[in-house]
Protein backbone atom coordinates (compact mmCIF):
# COMPACT_ATOMS: atom_id res chain seq x y z
CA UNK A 1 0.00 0.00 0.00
CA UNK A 2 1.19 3.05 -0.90
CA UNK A 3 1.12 5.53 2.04
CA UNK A 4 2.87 9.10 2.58
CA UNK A 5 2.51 8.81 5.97
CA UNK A 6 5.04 5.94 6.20
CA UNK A 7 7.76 8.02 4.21
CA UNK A 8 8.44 11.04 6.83
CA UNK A 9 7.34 8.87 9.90
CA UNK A 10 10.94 7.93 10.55
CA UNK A 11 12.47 10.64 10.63
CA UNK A 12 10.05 12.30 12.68
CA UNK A 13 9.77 10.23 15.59
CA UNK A 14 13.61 9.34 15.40
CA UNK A 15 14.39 12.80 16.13
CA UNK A 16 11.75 13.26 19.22
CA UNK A 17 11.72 9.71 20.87
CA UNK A 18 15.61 10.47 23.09
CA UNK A 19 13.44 13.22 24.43
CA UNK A 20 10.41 11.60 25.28
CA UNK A 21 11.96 8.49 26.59
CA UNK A 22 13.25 11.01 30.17
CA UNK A 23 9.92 12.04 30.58
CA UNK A 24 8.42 8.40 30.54
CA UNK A 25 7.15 8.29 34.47
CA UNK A 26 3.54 7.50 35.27
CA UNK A 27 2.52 11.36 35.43
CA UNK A 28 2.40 11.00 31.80
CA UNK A 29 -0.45 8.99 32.27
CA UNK A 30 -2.41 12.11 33.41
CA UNK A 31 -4.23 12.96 29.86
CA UNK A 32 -3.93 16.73 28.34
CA UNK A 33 -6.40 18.88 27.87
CA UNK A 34 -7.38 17.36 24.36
CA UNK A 35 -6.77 13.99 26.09
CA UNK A 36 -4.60 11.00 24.73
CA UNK A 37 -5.38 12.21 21.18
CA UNK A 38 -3.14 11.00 17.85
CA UNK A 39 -0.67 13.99 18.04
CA UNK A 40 -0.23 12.49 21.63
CA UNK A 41 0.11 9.24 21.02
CA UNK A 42 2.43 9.48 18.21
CA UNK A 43 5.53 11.10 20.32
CA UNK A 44 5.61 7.77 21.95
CA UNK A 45 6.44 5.66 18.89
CA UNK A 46 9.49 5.56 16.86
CA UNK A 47 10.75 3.30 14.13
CA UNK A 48 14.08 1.23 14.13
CA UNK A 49 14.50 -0.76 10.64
CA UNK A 50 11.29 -2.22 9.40
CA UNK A 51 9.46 -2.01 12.35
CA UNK A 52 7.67 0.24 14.40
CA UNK A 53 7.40 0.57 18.30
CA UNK A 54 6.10 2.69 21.32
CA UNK A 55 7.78 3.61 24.79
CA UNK A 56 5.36 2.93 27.26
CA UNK A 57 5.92 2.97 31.29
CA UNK A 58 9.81 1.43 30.77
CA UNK A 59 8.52 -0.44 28.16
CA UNK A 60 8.99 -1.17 24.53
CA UNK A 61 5.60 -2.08 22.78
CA UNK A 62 6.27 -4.13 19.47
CA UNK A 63 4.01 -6.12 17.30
CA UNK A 64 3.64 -9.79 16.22
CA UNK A 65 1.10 -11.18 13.79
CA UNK A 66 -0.60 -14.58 13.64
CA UNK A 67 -2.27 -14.90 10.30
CA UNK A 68 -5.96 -16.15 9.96
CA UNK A 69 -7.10 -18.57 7.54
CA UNK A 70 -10.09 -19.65 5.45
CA UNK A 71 -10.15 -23.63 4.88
CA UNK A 72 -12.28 -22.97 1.94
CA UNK A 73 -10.25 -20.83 0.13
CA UNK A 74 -6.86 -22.38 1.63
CA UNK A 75 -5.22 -19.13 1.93
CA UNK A 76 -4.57 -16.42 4.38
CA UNK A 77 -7.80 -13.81 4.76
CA UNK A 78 -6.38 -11.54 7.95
CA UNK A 79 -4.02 -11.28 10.55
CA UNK A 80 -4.53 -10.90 14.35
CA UNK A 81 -2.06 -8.15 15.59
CA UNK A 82 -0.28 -8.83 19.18
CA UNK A 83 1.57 -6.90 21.77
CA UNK A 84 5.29 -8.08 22.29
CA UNK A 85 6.68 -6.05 24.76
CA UNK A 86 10.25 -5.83 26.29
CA UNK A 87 11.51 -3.91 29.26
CA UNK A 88 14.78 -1.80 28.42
CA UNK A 89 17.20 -4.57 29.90
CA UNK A 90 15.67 -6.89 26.94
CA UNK A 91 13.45 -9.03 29.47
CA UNK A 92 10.26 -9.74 27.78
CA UNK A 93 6.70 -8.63 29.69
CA UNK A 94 3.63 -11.05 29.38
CA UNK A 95 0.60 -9.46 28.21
CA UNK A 96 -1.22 -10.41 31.70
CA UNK A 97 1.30 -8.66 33.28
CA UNK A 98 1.60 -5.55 30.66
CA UNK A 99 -2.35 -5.38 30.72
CA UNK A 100 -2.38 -6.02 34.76
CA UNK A 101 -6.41 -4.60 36.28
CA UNK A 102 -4.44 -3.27 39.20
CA UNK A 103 -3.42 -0.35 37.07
CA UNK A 104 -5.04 3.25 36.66
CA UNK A 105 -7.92 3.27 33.95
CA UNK A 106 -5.76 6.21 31.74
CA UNK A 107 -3.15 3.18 31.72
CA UNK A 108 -5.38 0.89 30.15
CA UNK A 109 -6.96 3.83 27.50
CA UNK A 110 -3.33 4.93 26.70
CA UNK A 111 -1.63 1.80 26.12
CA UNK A 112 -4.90 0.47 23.88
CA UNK A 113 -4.58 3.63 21.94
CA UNK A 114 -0.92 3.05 21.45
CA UNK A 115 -1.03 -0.71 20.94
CA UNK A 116 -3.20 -0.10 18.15
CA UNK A 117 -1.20 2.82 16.53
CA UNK A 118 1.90 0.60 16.27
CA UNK A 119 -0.29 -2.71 15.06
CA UNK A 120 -1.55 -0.26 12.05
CA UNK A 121 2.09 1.14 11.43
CA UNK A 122 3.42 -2.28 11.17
CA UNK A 123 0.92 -3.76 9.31
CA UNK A 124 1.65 -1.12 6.65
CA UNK A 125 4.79 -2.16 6.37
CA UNK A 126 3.55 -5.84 4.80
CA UNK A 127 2.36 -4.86 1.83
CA UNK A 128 -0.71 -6.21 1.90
CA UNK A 129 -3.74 -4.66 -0.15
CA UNK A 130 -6.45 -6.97 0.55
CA UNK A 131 -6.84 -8.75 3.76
CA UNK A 132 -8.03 -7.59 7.39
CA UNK A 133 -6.17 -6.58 10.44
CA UNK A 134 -8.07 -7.54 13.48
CA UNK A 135 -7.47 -5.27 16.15
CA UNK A 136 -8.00 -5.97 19.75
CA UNK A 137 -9.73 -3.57 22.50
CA UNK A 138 -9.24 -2.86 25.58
CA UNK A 139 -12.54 -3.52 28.11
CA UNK A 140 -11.17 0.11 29.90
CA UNK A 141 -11.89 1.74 26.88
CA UNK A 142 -14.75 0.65 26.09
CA UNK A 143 -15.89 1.33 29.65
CA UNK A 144 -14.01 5.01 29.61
CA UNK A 145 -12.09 5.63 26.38
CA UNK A 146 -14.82 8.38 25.55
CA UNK A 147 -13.42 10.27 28.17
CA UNK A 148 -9.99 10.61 26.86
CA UNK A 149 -10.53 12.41 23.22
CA UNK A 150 -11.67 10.77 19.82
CA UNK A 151 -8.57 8.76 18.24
CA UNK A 152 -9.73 5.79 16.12
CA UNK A 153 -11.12 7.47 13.30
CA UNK A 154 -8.74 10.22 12.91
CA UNK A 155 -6.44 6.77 13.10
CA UNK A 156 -7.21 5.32 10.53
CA UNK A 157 -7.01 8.82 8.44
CA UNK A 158 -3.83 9.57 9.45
CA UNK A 159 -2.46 6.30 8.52
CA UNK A 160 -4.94 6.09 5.49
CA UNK A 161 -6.24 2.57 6.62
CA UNK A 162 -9.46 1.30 4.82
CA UNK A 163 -11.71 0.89 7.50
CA UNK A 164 -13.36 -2.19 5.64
CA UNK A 165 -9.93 -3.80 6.25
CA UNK A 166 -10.10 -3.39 10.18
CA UNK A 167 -11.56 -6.00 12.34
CA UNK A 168 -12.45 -4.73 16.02
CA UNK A 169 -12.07 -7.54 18.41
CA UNK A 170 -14.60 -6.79 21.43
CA UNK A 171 -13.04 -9.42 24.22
CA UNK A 172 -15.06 -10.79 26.74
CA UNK A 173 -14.90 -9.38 29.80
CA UNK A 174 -17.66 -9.06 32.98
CA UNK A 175 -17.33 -5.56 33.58
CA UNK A 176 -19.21 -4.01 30.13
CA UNK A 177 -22.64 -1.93 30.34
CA UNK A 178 -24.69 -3.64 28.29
CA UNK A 179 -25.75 0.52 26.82
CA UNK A 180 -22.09 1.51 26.34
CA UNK A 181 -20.89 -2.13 25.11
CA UNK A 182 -23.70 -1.32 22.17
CA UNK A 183 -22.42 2.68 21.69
CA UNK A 184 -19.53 1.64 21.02
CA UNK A 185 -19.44 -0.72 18.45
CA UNK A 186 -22.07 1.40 16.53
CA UNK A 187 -19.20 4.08 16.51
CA UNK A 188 -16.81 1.42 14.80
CA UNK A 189 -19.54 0.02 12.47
CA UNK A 190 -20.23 3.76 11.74
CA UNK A 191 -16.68 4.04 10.57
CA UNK A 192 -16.70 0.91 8.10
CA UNK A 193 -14.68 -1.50 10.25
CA UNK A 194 -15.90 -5.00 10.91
CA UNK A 195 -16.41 -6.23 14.25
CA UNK A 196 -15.55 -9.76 15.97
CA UNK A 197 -16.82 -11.06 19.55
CA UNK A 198 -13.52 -12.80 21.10
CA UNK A 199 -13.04 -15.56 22.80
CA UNK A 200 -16.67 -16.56 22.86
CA UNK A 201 -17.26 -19.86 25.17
CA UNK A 202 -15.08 -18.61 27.77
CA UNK A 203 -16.46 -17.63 31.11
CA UNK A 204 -18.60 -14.35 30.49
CA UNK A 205 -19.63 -15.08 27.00
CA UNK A 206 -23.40 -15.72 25.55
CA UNK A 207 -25.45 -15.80 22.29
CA UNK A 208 -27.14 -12.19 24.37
CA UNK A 209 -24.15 -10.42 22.90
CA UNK A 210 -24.26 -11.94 19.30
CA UNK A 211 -27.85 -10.85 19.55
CA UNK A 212 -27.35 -7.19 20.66
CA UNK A 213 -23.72 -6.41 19.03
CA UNK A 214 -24.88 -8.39 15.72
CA UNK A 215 -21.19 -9.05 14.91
CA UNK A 216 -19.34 -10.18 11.75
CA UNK A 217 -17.45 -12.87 13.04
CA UNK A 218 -17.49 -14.72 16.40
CA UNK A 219 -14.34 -16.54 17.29
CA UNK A 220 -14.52 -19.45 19.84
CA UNK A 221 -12.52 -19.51 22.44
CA UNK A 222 -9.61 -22.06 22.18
CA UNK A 223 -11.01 -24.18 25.36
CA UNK A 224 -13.75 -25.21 23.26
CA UNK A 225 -11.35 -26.76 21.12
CA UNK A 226 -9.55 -28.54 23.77
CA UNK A 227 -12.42 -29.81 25.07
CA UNK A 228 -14.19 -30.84 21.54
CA UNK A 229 -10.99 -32.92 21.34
CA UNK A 230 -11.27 -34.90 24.47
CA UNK A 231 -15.06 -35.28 25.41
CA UNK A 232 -17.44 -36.72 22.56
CA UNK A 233 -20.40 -35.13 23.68
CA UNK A 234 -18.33 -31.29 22.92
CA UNK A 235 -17.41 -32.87 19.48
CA UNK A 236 -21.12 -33.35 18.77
CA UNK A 237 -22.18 -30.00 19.83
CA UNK A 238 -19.58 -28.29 18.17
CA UNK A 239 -21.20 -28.13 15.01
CA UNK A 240 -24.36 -26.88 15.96
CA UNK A 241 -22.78 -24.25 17.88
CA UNK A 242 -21.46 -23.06 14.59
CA UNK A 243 -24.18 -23.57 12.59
CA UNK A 244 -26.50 -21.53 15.47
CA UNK A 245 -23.69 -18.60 15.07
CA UNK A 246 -24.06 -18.57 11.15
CA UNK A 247 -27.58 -18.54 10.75
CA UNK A 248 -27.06 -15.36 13.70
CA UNK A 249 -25.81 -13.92 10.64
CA UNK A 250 -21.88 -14.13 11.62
CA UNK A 251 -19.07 -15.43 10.67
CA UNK A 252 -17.37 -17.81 12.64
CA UNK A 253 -13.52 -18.20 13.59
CA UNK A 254 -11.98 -20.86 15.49
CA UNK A 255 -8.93 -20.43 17.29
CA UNK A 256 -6.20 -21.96 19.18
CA UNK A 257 -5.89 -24.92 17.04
CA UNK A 258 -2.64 -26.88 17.72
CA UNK A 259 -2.99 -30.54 16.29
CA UNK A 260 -4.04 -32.09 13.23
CA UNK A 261 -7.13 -33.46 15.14
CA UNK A 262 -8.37 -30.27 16.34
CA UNK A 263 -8.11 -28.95 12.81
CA UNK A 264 -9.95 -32.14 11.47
CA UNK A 265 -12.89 -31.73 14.03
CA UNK A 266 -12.94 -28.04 13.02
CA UNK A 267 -12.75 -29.27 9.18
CA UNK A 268 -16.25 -30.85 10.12
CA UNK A 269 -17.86 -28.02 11.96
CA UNK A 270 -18.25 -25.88 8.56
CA UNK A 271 -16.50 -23.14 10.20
CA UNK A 272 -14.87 -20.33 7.97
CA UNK A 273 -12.02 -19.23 9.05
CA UNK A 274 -8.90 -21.02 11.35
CA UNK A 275 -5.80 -19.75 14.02
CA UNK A 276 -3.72 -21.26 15.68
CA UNK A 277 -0.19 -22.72 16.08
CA UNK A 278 -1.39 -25.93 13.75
CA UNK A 279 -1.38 -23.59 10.97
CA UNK A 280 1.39 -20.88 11.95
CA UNK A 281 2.68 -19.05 15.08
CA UNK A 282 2.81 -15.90 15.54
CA UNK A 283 5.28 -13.62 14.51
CA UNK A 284 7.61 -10.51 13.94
CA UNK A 285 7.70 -9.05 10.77
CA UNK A 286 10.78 -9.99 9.79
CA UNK A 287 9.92 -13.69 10.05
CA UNK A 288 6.42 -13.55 8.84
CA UNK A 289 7.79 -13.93 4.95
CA UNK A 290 9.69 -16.75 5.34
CA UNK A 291 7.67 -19.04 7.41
CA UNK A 292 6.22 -21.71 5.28
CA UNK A 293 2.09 -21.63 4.68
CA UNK A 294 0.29 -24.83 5.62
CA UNK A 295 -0.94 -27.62 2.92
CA UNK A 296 -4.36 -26.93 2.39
CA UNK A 297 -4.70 -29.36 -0.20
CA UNK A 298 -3.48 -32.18 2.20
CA UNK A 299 -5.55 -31.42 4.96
CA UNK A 300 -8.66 -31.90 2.59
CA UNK A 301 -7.20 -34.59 1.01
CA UNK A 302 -7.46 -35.94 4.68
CA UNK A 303 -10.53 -34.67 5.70
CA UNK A 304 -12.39 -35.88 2.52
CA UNK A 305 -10.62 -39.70 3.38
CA UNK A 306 -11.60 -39.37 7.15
CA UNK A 307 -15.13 -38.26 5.77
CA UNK A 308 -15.48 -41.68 3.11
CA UNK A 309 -13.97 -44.22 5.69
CA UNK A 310 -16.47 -43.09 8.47
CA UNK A 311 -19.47 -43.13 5.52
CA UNK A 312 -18.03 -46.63 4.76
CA UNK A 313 -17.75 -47.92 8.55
CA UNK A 314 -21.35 -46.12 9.34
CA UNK A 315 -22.87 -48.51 6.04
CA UNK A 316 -20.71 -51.64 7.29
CA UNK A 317 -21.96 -50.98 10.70
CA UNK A 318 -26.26 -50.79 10.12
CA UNK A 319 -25.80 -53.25 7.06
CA UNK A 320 -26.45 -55.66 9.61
CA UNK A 321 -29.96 -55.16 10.59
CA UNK A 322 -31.04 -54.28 6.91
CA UNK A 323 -32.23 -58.16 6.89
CA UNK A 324 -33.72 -58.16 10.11
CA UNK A 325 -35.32 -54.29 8.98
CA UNK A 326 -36.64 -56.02 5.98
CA UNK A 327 -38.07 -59.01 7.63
CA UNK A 328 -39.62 -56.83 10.14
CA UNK A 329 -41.57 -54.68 7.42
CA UNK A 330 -42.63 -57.45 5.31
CA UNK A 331 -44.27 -58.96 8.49
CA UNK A 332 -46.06 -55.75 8.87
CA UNK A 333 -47.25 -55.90 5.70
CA UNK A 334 -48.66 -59.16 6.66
CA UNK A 335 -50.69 -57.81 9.39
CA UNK A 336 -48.33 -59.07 12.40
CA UNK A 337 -48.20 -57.22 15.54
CA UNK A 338 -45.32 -54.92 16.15
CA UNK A 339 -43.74 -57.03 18.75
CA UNK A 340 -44.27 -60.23 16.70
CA UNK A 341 -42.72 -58.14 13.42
CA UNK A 342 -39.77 -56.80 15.45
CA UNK A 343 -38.73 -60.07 17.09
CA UNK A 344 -35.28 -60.60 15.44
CA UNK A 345 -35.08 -56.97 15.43
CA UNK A 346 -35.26 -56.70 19.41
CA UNK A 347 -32.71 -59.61 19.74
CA UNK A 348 -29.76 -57.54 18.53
CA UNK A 349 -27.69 -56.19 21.76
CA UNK A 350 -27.62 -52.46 20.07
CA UNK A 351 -31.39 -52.64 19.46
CA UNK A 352 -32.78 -50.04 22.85
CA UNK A 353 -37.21 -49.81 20.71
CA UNK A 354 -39.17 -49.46 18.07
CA UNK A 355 -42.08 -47.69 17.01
CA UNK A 356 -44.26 -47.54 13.99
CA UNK A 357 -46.40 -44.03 12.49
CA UNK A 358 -48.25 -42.74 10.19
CA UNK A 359 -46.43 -39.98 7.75
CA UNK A 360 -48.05 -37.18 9.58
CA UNK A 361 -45.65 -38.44 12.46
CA UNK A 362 -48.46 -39.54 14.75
CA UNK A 363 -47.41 -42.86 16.36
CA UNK A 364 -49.17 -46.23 16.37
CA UNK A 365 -49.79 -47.92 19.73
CA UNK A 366 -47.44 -48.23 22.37
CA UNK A 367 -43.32 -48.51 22.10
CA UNK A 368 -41.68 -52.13 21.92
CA UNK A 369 -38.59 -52.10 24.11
CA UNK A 370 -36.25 -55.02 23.92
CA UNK A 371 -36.27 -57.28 26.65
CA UNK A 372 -32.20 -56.15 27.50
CA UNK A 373 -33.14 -52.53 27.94
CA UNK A 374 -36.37 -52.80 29.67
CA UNK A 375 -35.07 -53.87 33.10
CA UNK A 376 -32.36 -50.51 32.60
CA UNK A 377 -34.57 -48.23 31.92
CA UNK A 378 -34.11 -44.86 33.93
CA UNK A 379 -37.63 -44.65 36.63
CA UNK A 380 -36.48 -40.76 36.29
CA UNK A 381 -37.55 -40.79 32.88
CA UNK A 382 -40.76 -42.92 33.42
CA UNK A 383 -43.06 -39.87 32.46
CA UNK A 384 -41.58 -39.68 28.80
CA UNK A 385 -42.82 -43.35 28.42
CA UNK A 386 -46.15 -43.90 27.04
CA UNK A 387 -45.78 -42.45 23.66
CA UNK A 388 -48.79 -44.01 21.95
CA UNK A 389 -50.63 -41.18 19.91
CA UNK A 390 -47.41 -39.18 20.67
CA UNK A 391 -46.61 -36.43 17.49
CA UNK A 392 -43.00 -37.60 15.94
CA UNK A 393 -43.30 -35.12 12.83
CA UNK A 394 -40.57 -32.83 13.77
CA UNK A 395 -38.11 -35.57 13.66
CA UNK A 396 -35.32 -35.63 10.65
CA UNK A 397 -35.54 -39.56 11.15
CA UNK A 398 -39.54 -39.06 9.82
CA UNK A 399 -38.45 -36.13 7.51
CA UNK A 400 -35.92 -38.50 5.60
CA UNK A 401 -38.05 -41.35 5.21
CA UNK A 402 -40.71 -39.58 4.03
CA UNK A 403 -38.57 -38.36 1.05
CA UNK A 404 -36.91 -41.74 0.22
CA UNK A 405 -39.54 -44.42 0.43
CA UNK A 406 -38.95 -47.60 0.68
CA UNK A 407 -34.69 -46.91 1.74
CA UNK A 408 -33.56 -47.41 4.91
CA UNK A 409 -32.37 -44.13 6.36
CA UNK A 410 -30.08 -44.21 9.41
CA UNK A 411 -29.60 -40.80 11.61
CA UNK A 412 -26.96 -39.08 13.39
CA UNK A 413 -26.75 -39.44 16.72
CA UNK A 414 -28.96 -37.52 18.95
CA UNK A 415 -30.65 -37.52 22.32
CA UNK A 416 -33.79 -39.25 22.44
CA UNK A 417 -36.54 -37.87 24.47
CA UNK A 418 -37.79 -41.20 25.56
CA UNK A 419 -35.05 -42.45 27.56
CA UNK A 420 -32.65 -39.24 27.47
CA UNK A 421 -29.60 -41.25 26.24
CA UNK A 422 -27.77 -41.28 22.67
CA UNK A 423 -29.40 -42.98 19.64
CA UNK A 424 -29.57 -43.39 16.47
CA UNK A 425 -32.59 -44.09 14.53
CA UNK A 426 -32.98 -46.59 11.48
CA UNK A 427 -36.39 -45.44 9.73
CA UNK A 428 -37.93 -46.82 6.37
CA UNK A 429 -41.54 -45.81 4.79
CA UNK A 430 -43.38 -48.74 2.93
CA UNK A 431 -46.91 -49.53 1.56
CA UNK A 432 -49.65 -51.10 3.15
CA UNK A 433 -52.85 -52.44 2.67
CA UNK A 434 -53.95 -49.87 4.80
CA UNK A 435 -51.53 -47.22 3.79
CA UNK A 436 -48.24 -45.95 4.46
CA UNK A 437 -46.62 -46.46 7.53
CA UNK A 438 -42.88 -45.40 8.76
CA UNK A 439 -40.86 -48.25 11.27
CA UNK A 440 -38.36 -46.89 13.61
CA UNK A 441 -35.72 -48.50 15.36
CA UNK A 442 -33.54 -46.82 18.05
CA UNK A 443 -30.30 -47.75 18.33
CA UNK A 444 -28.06 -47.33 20.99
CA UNK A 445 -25.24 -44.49 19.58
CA UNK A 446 -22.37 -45.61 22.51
């Protein structure tokens, strides 16, 4: 990107920075009368080769970038900017310690301000014309940044960056007014940028704030990762928490993926975009070009293999019953009972009930458990029992059988109201005499 502000910034600061750096004590926190405004700001940052950085309380605020990917189009889309900071003896300061909430609130507002003055700078320095810079924000100045002078927008026109390009990263955080949290991203939507909820599954999070702030992307906090890769029950809900984002009308990120199986459990989630050290670390400038971009191509490759030998061990699986499914039917056709139809059906170890209905989902005299399950049947669940007459037309397993008659059709598994444990459902529609009827047959999923 071309930009004229980059061409006279060097020499500017170099020649200003010796002086500021004695006056560097916490008074400067106190804010002038036009308050922590850009002309401000931008004595505290000075340039040293290709990168850009900001004194701050003894400190030396750099920047390091972790790019942001979308599996779809296997290429980078954005990059998160993040503080690195250094004491002057070289010793490097955590963020928790560099954003510590024992310090004053003009603390907070000034460093946010100046964080995201030298992410900008440095990001100018890549080159890059197209893709976003998400930005991070402090919960101070969200709370009290209005109180310190307008900066963002005249930001982004001193530096002359598009404010389509900027992602504003609201992070979770207890301490927000619902009415403020709301003012201020309308003042960053107002000025073109895109905003993201962070870190949303941690602690404080809910979909409230996807609701009110109506963001562009949500990212998920890493822990849900973590924990999608070590409990099956996360793993299952992990794609409908996605899907529930998206049809919110956002985007969604995931972050903090560090293994090939988080990335392949995020491959089937249908999320857009991916972080995380899997893909590439985080880094300084300088190292950003050389680091080597992740195989795309191979991690479909794998995911679309992973995808076909699950389809083929789901099919090898329920091919089993499709003789004792088909026996079952034709005895129905026959006129037999349900319990005399089922009978080789209810034999099978896996086999928990099954039911027959009409298409409009209404169900045909009572449930036939098998004889295994019936003396393990939860007494807390007895009133979800009697189902006779009971309305089953909501359910996909009725939906799908409906559309292919006469095919066996075989669910995902879900939680069945019945006996509130994991099932899946085999469910075929077929002729009779009388008229069409739908069997089911639950299945025990684990």
């Amino acid at each position: 990107m071309n930009n004229p502000y980059e061409s006279n910034f060097h020499n500017q600061f170099q020649t200003c920075h010796l002086q500021f750096l004695s006056k560097i004590q916490m008074p400067y926190l106190t804010p002038p009368t036009n308050g922590f405004d850009i002309n401000y700001i931008q004595q505290m940052i000075f340039k040293k080769e290709s990168a850009f950085s900001g004194f701050f309380n003894h400190n030396i605020i750099g920047t390091a970038f972790q790019p942001i990917f979308s599996p779809a189009h296997k290429r980078i889309v954005g990059y998160e900017s993040l503080v690195r900071a250094k004491d002057y003896d070289g010793r490097r300061i955590s963020p928790v310690e560099l954003f510590s909430q024992k310090k004053p609130e003009s603390y907070h507002v000034l460093l946010d301000r100046l964080c995201r003055y030298v992410h900008i700078l440095n990001f100018l320095t890549l080159k890059d014309e197209t893709n976003w810079l998400f930005l991070n924000i402090s919960p101070e100045v969200i709370n009290n940044g209005r109180h310190y002078g307008s900066f963002f927008g005249d930001l982004l026109k001193k530096t002359g960056f598009p404010p389509h390009r900027t992602v504003i990263e609201i992070i979770e955080h207890p301490v927000y007014s619902r009415e403020r949290l709301i003012e201020t991203v309308n003042y960053y939507k107002n000025l073109g940028c895109l905003i993201a909820i962070d870190d949303f599954g941690a602690c404080y999070s809910n979909f409230d704030r996807i609701w009110d702030l109506s963001p562009d992307i949500v990212k998920l906090d890493r822990s849900i990762i973590v924990r999608a890769s070590q409990e099956k029950k996360i793993r299952r809900l992990l794609p409908g928490i996605v899907s529930l984002i998206q049809q919110a009308g956002s985007l969604v990120l995931v972050e903090g993926i560090e293994t090939q199986e988080q990335a392949m459990i995020v491959m089937d989630t249908n999320a857009d975009f991916v972080q995380g050290f899997f893909f590439l670390k985080p880094a300084a400038l300088l190292d950003l070009a050389s680091m080597p971009l992740p195989d795309f191509d191979k991690l479909h490759a794998k995911y679309k293999k992973n995808t076909k030998d699950q389809g083929h061990k789901i099919r090898s699986t329920y091919a089993n019953y499709d003789k004792m499914f088909s026996k079952a039917i034709n005895r129905l056709i026959e006129t037999s009972s349900l319990k005399e139809a089922c009978t080789d059906l209810l034999k099978h170890e896996s086999v928990v009930r099954c039911f027959l209905l009409h298409p409009d989902g209404i169900q045909i005299g009572q449930t036939v458990v098998s004889d295994h399950c019936i003396h393990n049947l939860d007494e807390k669940f007895k009133p979800l029992r009697d189902a006779s007459n009971a309305d089953w037309f909501r359910r996909h397993y009725l939906k799908r059988a409906i559309i292919h008659p006469d095919q066996i059709q075989i669910t995902r598994p879900y939680l069945s109201i019945t006996g509130a444990h994991m099932c899946v459902t085999l469910s075929m529609q077929f002729s009779t005499p009388n008229g069409d009827r739908i069997l089911c047959c639950d299945l025990m999923s684990e």
